[in-house]
PDB file of N, CA and C in Angstrom:
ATOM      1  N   UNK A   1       9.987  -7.815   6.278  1.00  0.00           N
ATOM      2  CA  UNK A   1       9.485  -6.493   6.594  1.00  0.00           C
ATOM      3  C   UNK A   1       9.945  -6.131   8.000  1.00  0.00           C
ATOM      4  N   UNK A   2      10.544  -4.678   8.146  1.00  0.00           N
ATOM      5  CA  UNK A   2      10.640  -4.450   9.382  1.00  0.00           C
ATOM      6  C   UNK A   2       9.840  -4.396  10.427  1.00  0.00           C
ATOM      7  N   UNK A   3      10.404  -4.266  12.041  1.00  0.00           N
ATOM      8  CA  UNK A   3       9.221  -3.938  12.628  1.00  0.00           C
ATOM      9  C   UNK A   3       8.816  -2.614  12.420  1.00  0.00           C
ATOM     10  N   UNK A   4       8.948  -2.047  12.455  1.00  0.00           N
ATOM     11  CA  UNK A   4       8.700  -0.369  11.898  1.00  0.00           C
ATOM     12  C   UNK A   4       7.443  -0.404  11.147  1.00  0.00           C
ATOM     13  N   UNK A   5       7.360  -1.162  10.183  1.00  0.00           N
ATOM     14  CA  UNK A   5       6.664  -1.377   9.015  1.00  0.00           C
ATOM     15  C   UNK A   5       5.735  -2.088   9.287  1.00  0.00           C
ATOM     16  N   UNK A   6       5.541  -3.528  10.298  1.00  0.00           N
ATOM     17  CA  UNK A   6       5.092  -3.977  10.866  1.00  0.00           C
ATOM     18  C   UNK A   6       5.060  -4.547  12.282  1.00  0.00           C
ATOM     19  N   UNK A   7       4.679  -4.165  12.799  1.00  0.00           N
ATOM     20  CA  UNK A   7       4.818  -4.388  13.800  1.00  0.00           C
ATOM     21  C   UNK A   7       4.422  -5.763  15.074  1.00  0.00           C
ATOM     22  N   UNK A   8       3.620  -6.328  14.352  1.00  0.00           N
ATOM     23  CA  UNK A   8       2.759  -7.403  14.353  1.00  0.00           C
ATOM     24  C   UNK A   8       2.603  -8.475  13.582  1.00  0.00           C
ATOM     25  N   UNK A   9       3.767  -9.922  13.538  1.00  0.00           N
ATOM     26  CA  UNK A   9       3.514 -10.844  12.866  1.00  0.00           C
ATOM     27  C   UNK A   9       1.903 -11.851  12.886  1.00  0.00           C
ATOM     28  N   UNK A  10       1.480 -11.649  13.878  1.00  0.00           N
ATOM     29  CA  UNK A  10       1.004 -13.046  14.346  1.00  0.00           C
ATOM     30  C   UNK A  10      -0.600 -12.311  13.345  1.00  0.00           C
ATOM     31  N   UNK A  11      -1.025 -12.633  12.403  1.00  0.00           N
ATOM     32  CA  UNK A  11      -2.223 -11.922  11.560  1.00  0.00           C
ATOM     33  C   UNK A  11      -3.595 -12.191  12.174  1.00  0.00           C
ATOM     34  N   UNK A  12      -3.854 -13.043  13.121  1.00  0.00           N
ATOM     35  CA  UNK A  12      -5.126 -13.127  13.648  1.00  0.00           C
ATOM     36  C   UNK A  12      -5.287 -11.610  14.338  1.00  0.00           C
ATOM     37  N   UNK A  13      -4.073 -10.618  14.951  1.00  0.00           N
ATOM     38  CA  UNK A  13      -4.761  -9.294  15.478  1.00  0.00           C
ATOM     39  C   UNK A  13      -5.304  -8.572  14.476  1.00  0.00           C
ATOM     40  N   UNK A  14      -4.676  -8.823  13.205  1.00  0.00           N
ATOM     41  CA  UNK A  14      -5.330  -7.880  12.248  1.00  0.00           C
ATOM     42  C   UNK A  14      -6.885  -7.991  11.812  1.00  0.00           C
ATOM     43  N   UNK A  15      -6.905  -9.547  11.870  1.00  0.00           N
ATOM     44  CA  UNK A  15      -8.115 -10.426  11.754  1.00  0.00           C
ATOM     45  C   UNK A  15      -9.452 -10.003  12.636  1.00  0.00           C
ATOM     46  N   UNK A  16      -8.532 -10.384  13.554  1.00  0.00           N
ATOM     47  CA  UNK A  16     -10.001  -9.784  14.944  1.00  0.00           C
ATOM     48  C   UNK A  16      -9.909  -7.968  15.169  1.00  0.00           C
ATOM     49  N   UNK A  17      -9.399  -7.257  14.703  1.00  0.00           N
ATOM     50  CA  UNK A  17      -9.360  -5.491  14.692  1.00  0.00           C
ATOM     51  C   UNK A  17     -10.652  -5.657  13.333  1.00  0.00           C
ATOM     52  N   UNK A  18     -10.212  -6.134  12.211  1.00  0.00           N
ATOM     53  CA  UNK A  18     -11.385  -6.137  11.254  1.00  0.00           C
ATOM     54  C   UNK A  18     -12.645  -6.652  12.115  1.00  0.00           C
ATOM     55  N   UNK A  19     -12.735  -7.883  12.814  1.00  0.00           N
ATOM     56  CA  UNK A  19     -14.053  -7.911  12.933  1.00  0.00           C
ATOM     57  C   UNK A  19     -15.108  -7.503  14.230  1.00  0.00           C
ATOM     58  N   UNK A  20     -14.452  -6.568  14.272  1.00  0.00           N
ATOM     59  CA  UNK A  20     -14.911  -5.853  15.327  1.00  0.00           C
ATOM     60  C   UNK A  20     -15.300  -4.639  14.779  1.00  0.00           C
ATOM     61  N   UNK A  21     -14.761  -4.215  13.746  1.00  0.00           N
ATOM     62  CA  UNK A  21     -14.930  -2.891  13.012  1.00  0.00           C
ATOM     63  C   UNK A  21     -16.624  -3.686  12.495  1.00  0.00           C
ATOM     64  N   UNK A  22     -16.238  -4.545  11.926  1.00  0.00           N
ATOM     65  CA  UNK A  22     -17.465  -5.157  10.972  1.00  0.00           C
ATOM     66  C   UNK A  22     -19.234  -5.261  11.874  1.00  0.00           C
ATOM     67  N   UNK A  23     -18.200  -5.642  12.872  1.00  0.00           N
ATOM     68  CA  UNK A  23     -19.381  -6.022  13.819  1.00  0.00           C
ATOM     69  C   UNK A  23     -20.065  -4.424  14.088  1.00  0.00           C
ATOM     70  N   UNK A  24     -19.736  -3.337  13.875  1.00  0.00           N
ATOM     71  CA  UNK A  24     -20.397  -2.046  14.207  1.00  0.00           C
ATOM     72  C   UNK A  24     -20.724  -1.419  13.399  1.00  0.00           C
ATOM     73  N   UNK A  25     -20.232  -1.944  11.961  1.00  0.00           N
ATOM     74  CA  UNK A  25     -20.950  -1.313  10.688  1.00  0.00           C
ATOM     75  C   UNK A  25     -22.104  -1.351  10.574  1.00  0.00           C
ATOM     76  N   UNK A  26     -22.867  -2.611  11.190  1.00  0.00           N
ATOM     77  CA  UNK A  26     -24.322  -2.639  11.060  1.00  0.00           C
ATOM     78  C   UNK A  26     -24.889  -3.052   9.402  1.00  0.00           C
ATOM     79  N   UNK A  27     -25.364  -2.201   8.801  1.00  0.00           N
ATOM     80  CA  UNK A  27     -25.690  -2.582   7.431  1.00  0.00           C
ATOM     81  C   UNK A  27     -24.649  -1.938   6.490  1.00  0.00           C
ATOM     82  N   UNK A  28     -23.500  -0.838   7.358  1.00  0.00           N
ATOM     83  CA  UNK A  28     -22.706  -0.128   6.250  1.00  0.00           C
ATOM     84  C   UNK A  28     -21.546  -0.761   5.759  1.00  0.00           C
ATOM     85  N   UNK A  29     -20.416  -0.095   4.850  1.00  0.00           N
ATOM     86  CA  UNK A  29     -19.109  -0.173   4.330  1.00  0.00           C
ATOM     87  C   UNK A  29     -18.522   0.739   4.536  1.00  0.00           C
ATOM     88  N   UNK A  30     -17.143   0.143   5.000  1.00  0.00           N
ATOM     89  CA  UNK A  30     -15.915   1.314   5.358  1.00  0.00           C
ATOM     90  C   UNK A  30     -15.056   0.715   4.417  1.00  0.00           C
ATOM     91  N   UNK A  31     -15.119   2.004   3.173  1.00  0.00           N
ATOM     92  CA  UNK A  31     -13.708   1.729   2.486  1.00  0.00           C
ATOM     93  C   UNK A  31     -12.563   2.861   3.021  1.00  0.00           C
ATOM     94  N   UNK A  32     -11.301   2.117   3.104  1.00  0.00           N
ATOM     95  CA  UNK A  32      -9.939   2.693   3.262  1.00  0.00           C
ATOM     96  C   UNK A  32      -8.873   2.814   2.902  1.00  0.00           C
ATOM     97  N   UNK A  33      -8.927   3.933   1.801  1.00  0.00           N
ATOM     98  CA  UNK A  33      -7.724   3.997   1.397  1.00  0.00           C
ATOM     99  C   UNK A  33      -6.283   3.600   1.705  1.00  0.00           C
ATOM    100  N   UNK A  34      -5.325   3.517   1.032  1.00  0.00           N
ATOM    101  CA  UNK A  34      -3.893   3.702   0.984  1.00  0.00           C
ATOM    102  C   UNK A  34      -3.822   4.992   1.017  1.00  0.00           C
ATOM    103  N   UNK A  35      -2.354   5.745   1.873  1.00  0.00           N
ATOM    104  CA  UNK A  35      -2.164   6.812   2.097  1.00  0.00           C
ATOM    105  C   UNK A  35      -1.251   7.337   0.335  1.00  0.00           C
ATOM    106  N   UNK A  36      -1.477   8.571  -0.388  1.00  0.00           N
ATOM    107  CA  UNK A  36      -0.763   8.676  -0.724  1.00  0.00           C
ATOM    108  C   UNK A  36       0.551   9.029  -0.739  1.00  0.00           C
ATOM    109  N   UNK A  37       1.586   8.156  -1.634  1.00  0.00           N
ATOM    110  CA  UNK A  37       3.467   8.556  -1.830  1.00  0.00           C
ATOM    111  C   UNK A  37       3.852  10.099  -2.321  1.00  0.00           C
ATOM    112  N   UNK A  38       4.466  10.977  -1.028  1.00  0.00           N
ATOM    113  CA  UNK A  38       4.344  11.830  -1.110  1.00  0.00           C
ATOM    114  C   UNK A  38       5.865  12.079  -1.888  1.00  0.00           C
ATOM    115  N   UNK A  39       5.938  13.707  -2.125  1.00  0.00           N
ATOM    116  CA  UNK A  39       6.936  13.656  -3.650  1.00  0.00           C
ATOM    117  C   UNK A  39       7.667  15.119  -2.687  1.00  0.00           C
ATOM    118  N   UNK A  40       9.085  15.272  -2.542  1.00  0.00           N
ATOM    119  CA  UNK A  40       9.859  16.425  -1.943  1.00  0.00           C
ATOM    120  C   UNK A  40       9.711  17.488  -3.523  1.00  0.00           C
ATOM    121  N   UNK A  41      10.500  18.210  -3.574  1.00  0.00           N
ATOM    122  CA  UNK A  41      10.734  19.378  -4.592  1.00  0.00           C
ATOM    123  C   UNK A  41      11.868  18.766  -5.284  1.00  0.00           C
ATOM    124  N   UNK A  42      11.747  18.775  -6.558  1.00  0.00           N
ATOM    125  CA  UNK A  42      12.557  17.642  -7.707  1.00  0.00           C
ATOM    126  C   UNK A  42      12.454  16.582  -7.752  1.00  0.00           C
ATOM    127  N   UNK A  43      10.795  15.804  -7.178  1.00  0.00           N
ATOM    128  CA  UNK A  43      10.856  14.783  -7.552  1.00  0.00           C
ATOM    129  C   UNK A  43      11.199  13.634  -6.895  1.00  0.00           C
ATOM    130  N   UNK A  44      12.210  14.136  -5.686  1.00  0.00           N
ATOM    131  CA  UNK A  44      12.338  12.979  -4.755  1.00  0.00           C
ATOM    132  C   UNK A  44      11.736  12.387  -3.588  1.00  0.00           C
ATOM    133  N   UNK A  45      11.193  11.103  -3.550  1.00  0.00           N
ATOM    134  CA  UNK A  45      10.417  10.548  -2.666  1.00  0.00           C
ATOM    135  C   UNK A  45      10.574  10.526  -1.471  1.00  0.00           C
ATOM    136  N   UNK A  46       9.184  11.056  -0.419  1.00  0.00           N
ATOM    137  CA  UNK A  46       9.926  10.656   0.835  1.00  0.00           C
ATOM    138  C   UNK A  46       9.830   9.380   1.396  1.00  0.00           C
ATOM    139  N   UNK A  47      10.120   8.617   2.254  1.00  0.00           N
ATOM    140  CA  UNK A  47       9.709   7.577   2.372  1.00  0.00           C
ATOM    141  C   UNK A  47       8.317   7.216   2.947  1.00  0.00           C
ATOM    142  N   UNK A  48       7.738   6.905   1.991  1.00  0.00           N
ATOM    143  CA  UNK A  48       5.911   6.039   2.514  1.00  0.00           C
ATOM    144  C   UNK A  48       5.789   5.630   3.903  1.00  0.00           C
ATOM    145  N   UNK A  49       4.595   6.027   4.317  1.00  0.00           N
ATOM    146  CA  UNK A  49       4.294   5.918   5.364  1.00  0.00           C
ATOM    147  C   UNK A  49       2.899   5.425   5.042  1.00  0.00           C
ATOM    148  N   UNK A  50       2.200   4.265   5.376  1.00  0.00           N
ATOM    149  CA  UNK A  50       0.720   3.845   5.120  1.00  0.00           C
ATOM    150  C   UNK A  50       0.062   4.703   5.967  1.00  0.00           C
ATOM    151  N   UNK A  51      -1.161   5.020   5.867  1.00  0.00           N
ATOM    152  CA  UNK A  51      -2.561   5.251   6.960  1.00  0.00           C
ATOM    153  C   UNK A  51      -2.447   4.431   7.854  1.00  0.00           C
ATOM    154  N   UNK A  52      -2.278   5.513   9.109  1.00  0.00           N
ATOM    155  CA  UNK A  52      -2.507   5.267  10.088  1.00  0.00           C
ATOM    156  C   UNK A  52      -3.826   3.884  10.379  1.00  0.00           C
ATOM    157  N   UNK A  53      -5.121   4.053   9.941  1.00  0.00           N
ATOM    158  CA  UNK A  53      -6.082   3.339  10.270  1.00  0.00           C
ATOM    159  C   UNK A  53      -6.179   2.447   9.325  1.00  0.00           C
ATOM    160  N   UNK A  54      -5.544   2.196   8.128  1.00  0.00           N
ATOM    161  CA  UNK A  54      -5.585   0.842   7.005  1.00  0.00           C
ATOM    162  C   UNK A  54      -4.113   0.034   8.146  1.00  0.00           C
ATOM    163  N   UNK A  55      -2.671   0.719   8.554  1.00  0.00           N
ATOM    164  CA  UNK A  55      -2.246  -0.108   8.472  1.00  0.00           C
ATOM    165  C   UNK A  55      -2.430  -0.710   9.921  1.00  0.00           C
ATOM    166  N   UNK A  56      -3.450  -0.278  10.887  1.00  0.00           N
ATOM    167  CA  UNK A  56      -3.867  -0.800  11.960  1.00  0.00           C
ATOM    168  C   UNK A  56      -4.989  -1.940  11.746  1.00  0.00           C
ATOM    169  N   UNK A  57      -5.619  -1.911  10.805  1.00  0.00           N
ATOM    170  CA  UNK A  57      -6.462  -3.026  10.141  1.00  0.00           C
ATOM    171  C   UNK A  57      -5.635  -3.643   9.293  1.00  0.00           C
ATOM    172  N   UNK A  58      -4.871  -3.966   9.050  1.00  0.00           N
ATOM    173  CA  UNK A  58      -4.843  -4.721   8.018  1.00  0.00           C
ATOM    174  C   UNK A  58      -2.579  -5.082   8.434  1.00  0.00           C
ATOM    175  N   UNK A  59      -1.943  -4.500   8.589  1.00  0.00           N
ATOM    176  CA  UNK A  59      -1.036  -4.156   8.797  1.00  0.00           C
ATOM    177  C   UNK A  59      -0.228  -4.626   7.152  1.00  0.00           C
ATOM    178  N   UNK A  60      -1.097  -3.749   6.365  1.00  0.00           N
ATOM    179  CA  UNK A  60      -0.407  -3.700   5.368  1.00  0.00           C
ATOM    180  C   UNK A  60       0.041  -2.389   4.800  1.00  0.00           C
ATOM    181  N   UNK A  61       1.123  -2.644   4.186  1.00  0.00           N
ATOM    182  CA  UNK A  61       2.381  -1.045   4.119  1.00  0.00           C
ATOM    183  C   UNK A  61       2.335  -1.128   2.556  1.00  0.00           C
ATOM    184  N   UNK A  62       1.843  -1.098   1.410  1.00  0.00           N
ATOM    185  CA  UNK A  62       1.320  -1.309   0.365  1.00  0.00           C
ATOM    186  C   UNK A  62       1.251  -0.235  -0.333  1.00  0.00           C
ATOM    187  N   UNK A  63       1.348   0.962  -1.298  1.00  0.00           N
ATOM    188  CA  UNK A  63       0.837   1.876  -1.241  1.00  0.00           C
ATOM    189  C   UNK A  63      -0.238   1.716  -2.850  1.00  0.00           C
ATOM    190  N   UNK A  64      -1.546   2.394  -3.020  1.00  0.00           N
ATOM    191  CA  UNK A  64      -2.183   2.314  -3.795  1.00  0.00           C
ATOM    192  C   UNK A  64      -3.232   0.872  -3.269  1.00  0.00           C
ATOM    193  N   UNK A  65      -2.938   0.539  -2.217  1.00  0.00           N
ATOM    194  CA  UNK A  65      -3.880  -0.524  -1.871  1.00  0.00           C
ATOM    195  C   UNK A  65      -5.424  -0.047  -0.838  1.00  0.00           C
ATOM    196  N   UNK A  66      -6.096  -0.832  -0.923  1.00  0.00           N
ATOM    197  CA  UNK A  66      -7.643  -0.421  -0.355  1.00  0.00           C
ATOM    198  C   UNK A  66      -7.985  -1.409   0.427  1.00  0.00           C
ATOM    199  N   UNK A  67      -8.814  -1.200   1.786  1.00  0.00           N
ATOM    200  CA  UNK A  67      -9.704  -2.581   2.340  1.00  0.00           C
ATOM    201  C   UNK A  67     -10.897  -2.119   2.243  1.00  0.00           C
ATOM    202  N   UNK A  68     -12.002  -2.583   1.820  1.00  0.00           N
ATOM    203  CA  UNK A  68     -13.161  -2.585   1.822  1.00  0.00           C
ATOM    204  C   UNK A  68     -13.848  -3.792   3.240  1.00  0.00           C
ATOM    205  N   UNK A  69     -14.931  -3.432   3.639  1.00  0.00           N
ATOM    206  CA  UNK A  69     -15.093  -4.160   4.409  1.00  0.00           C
ATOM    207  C   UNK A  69     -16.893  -3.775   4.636  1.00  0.00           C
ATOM    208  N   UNK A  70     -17.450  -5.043   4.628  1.00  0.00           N
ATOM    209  CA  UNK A  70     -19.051  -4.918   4.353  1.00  0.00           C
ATOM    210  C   UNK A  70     -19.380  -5.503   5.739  1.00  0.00           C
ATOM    211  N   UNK A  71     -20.256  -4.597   6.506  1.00  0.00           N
ATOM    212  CA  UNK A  71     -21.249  -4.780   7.809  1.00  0.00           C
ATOM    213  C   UNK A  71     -21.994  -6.503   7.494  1.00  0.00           C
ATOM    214  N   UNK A  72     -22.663  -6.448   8.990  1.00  0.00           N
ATOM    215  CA  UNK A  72     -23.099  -7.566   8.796  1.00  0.00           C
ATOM    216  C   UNK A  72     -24.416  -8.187   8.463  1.00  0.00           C
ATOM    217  N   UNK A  73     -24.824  -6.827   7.632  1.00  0.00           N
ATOM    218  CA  UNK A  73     -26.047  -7.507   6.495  1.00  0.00           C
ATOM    219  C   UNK A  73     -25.843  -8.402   5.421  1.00  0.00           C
ATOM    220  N   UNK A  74     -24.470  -8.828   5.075  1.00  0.00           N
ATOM    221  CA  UNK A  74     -24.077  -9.840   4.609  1.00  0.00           C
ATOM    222  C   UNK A  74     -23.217 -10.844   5.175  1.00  0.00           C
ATOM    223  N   UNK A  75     -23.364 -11.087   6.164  1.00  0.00           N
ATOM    224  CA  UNK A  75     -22.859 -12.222   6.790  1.00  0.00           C
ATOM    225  C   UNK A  75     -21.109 -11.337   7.276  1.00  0.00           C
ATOM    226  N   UNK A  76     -20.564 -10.222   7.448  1.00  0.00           N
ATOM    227  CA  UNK A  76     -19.446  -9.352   7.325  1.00  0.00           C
ATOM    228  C   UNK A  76     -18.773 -10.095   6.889  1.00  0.00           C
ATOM    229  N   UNK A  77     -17.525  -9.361   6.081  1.00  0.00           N
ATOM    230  CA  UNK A  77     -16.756  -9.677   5.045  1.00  0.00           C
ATOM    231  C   UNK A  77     -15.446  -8.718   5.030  1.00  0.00           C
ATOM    232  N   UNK A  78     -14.332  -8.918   4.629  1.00  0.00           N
ATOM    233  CA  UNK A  78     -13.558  -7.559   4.348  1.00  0.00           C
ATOM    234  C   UNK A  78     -12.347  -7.973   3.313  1.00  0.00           C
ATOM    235  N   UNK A  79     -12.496  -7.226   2.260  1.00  0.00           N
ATOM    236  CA  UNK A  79     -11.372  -7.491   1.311  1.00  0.00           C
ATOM    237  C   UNK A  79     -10.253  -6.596   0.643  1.00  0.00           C
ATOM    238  N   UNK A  80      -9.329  -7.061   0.887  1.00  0.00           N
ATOM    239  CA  UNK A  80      -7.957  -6.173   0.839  1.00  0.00           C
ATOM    240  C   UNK A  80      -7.627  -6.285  -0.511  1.00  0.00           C
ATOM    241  N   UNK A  81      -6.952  -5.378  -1.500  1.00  0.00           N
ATOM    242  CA  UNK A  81      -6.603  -5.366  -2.649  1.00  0.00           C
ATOM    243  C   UNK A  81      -5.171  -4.336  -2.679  1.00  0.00           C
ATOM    244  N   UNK A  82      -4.400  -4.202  -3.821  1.00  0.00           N
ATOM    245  CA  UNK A  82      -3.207  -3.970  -4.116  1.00  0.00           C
ATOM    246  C   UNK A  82      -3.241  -3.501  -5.302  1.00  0.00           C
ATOM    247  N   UNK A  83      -2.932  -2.288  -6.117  1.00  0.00           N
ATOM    248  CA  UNK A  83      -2.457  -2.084  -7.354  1.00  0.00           C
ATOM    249  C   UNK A  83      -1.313  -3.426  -7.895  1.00  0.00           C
ATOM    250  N   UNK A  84      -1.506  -3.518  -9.255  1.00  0.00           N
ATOM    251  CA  UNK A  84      -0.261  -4.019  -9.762  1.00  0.00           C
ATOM    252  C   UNK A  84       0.923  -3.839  -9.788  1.00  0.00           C
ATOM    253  N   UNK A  85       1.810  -3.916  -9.361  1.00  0.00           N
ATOM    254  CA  UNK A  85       3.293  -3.109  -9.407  1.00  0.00           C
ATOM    255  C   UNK A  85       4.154  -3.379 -10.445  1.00  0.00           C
ATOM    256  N   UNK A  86       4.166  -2.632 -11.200  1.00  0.00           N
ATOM    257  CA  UNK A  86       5.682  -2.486 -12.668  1.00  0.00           C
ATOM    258  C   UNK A  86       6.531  -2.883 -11.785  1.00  0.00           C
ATOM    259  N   UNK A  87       7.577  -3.152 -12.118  1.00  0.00           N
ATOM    260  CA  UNK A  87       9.219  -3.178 -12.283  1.00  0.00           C
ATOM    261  C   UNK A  87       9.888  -2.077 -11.950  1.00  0.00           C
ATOM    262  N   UNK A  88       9.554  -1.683 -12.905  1.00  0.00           N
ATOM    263  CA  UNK A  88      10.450  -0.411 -13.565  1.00  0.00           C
ATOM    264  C   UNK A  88      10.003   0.706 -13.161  1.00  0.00           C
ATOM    265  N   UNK A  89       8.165   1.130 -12.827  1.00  0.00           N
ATOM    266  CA  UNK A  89       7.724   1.800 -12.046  1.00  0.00           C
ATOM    267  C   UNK A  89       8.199   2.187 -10.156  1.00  0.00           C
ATOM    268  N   UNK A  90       8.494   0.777  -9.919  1.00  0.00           N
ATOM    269  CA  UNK A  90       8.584   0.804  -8.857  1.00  0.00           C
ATOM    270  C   UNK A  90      10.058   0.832  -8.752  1.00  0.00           C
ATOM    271  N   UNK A  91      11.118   1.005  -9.408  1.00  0.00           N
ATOM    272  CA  UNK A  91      12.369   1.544  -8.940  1.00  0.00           C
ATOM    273  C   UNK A  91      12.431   2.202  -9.280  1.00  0.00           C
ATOM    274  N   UNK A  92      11.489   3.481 -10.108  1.00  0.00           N
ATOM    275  CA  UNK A  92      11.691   4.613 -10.116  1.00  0.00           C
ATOM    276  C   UNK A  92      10.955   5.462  -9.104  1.00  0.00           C
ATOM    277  N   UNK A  93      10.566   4.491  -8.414  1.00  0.00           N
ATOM    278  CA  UNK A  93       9.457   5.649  -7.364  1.00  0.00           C
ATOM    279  C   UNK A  93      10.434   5.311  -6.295  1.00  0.00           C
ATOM    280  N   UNK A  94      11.576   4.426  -6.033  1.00  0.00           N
ATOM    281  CA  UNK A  94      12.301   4.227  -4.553  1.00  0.00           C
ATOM    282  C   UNK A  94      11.295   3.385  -3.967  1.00  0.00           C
ATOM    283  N   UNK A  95      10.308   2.901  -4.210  1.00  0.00           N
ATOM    284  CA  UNK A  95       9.859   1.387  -3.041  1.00  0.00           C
ATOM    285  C   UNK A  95      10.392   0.192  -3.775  1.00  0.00           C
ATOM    286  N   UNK A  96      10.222  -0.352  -2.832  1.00  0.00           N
ATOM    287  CA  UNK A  96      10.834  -1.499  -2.670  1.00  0.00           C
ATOM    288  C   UNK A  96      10.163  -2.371  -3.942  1.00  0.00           C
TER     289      UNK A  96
END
């Protein structure tokens, strides 16, 4: 992955940005979308760009993916998920 895309190998910053978020939720949940893949006129893709604030938590460039992340009335927690990706879906959309 590029740096562009990521910018940040070392995953403990992503680690400690989550738990600091967690630590201020208190009893709540912050779910965060994936940004949606936006579409030009005929269909052609522009290139994806994640959310700003998923890919600062999480520094994942994913699209259709979510972090959920539960305050610390349960001990805080935060879990990242991903759509399934076709094949064939996904070289027709231009990602990778």
């Amino acid at each position: 992955m590029d740096k562009l895309r990521r910018p940040w190998t070392d995953l403990d910053v992503y680690q400690e940005r989550r738990q600091r978020v967690i630590e201020r939720l208190g009893g709540g949940v912050l779910v965060l979308p994936a940004a949606l893949p936006a579409r030009r006129s005929g269909g052609a893709a522009y290139t994806y760009r994640q959310d700003s604030d998923l890919l600062y938590l999480t520094g994942f460039c994913e699209p259709e993916s979510v972090l959920v992340s539960i305050g610390a009335w349960s001990s805080g927690s935060s879990v990242r998920g991903c759509a399934t990706r076709v094949p064939a879906v996904a070289r027709g959309s231009g990602l990778p």
